[in-house]
C-alpha atoms as a PDB file:
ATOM      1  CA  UNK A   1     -16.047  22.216   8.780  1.00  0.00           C
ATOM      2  CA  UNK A   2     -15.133  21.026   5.334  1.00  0.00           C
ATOM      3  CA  UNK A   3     -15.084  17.719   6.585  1.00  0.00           C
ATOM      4  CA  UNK A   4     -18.576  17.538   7.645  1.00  0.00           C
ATOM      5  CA  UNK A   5     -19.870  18.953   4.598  1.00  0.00           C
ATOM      6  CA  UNK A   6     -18.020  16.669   2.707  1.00  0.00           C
ATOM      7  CA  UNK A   7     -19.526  13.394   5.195  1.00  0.00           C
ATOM      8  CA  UNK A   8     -23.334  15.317   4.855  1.00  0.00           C
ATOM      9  CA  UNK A   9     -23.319  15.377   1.039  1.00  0.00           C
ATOM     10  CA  UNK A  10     -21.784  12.135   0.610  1.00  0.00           C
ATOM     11  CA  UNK A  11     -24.799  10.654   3.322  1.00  0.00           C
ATOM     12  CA  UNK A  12     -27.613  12.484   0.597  1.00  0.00           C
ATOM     13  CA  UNK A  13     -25.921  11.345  -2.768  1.00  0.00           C
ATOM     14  CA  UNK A  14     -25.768   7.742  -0.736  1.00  0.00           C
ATOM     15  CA  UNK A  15     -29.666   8.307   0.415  1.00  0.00           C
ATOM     16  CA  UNK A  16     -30.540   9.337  -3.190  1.00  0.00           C
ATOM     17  CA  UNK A  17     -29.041   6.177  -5.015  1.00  0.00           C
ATOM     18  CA  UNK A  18     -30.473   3.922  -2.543  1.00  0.00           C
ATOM     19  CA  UNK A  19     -34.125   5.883  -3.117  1.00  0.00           C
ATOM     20  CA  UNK A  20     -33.694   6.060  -6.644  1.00  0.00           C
ATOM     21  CA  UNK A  21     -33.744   1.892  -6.718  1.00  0.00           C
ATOM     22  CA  UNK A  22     -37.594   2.646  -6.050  1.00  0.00           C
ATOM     23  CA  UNK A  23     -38.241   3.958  -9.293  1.00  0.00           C
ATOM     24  CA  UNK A  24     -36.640   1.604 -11.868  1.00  0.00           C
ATOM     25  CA  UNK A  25     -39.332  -0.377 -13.489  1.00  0.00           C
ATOM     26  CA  UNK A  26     -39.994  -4.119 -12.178  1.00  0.00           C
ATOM     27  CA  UNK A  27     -39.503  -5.082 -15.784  1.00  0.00           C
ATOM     28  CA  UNK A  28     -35.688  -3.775 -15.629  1.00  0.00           C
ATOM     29  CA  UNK A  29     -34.927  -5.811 -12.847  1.00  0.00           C
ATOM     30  CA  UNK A  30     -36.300  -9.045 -14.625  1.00  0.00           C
ATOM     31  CA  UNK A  31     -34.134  -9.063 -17.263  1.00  0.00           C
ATOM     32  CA  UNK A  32     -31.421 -11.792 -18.132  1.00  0.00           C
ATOM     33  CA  UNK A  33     -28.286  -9.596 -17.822  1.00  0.00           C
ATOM     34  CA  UNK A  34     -29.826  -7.623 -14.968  1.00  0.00           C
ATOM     35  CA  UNK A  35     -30.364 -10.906 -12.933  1.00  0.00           C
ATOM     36  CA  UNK A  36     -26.711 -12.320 -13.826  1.00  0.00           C
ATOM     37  CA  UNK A  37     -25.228  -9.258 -12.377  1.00  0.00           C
ATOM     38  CA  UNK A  38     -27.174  -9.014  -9.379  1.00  0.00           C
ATOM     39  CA  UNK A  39     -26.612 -12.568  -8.587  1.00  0.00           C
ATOM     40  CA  UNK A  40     -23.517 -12.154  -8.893  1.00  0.00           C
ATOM     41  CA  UNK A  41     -22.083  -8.798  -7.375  1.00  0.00           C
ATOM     42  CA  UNK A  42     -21.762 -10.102  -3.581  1.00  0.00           C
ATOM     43  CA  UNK A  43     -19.363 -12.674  -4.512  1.00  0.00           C
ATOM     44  CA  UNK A  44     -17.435 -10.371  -6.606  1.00  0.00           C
ATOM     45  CA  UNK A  45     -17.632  -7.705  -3.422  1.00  0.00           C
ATOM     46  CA  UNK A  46     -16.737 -10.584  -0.562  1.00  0.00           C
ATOM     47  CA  UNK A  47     -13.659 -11.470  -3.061  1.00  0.00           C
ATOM     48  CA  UNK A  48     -12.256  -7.772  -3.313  1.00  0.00           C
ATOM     49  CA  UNK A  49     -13.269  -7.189   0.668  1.00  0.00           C
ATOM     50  CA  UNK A  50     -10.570 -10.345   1.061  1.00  0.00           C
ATOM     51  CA  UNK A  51      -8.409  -9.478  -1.490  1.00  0.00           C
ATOM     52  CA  UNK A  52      -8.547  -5.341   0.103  1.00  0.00           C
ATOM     53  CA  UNK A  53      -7.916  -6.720   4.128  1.00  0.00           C
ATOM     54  CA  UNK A  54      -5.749  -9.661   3.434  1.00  0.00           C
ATOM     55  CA  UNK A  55      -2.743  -7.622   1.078  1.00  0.00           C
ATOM     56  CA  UNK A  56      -2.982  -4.360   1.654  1.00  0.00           C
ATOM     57  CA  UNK A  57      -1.340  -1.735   4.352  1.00  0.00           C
ATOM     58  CA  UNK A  58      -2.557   1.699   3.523  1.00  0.00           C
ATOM     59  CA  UNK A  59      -1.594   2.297   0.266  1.00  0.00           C
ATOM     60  CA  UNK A  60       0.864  -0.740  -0.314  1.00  0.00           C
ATOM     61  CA  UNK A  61       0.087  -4.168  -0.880  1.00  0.00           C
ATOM     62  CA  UNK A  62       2.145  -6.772   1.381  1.00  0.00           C
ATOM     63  CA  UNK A  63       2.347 -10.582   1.611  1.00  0.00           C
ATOM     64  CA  UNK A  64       2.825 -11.165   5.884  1.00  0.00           C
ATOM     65  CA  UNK A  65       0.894 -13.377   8.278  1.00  0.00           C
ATOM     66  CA  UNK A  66      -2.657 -12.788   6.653  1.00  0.00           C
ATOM     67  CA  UNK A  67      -1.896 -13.943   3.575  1.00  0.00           C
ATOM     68  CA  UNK A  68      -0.114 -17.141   5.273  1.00  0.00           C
ATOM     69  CA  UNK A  69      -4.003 -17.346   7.008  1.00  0.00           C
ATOM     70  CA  UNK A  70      -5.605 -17.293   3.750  1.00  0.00           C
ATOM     71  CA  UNK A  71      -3.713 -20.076   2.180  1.00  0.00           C
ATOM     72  CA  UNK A  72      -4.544 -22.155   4.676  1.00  0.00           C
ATOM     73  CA  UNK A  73      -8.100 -20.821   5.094  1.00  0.00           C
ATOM     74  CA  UNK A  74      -8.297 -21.919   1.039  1.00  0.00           C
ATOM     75  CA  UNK A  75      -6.501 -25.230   2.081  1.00  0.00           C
ATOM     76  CA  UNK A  76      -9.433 -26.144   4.447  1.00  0.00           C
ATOM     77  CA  UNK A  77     -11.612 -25.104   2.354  1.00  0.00           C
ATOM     78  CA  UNK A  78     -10.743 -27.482  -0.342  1.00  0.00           C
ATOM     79  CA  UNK A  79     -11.258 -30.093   2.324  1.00  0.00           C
ATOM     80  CA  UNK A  80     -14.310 -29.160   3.179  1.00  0.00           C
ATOM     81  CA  UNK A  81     -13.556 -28.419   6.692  1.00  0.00           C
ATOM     82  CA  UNK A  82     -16.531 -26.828   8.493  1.00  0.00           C
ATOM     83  CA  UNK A  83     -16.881 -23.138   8.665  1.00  0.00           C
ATOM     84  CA  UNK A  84     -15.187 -22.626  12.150  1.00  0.00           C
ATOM     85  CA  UNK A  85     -12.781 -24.912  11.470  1.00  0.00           C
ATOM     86  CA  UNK A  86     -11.405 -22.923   8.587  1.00  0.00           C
ATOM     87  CA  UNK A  87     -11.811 -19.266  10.436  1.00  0.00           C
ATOM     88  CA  UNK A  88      -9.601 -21.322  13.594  1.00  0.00           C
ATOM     89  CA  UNK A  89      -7.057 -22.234  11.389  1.00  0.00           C
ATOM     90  CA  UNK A  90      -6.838 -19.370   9.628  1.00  0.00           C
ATOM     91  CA  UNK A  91      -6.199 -17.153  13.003  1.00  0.00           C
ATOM     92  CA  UNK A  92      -4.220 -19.351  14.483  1.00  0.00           C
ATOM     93  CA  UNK A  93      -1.657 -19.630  11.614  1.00  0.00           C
ATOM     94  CA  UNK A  94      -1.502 -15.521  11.501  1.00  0.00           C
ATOM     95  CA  UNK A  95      -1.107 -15.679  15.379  1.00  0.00           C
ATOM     96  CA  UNK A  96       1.519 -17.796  15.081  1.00  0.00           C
ATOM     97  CA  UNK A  97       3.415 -16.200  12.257  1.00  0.00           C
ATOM     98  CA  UNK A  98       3.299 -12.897  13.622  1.00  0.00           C
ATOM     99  CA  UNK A  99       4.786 -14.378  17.257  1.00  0.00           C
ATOM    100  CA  UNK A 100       7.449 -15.813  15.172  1.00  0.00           C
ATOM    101  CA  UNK A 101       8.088 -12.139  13.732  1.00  0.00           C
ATOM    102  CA  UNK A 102       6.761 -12.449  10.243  1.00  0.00           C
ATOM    103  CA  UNK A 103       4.497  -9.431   9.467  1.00  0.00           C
END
């Protein structure tokens, strides 16, 4: 029961942030800083996200087959290989590694 109590508040306190965005004046969000930070907060969440699902096991962080995928992913990249070229390689090279044993 604890559990769902827990899950219910979090849903409000997550309701009330998002509601409470209404209210901040339209001159607050045109500010310099404001507008620096905001343009730059998904790449800094999409780089953690990567960082968070390509080296960490529970509570451990580990170098196996998805980090071998991301080196190459970041190797395409740099040669400005098209989008599902870069995802291919990138799964193929963990698919690999992890037939061959490794992680």
């Amino acid at each position: 029961m604890s559990t769902w109590i827990a899950v219910l508040a979090s849903s409000l306190i997550a309701f009330a942030i998002k509601l409470s965005g209404y209210t901040v004046p339209p001159a607050l969000l045109q500010e310099p800083r404001t507008l620096r930070v905001t343009e730059m907060l998904p790449a800094a969440l999409l780089a953690s996200l990567v960082v968070l699902q390509g080296f960490s096991s529970g509570q451990h962080l580990v170098l196996d087959a998805r980090a071998a995928g991301l080196v190459v992913a970041a190797g395409a990249l740099l040669l400005r290989a098209p989008f599902i070229v870069v995802v291919t390689l990138a799964a193929v090279t963990a698919a690999l590694l992890r037939m061959l044993g490794w992680g």
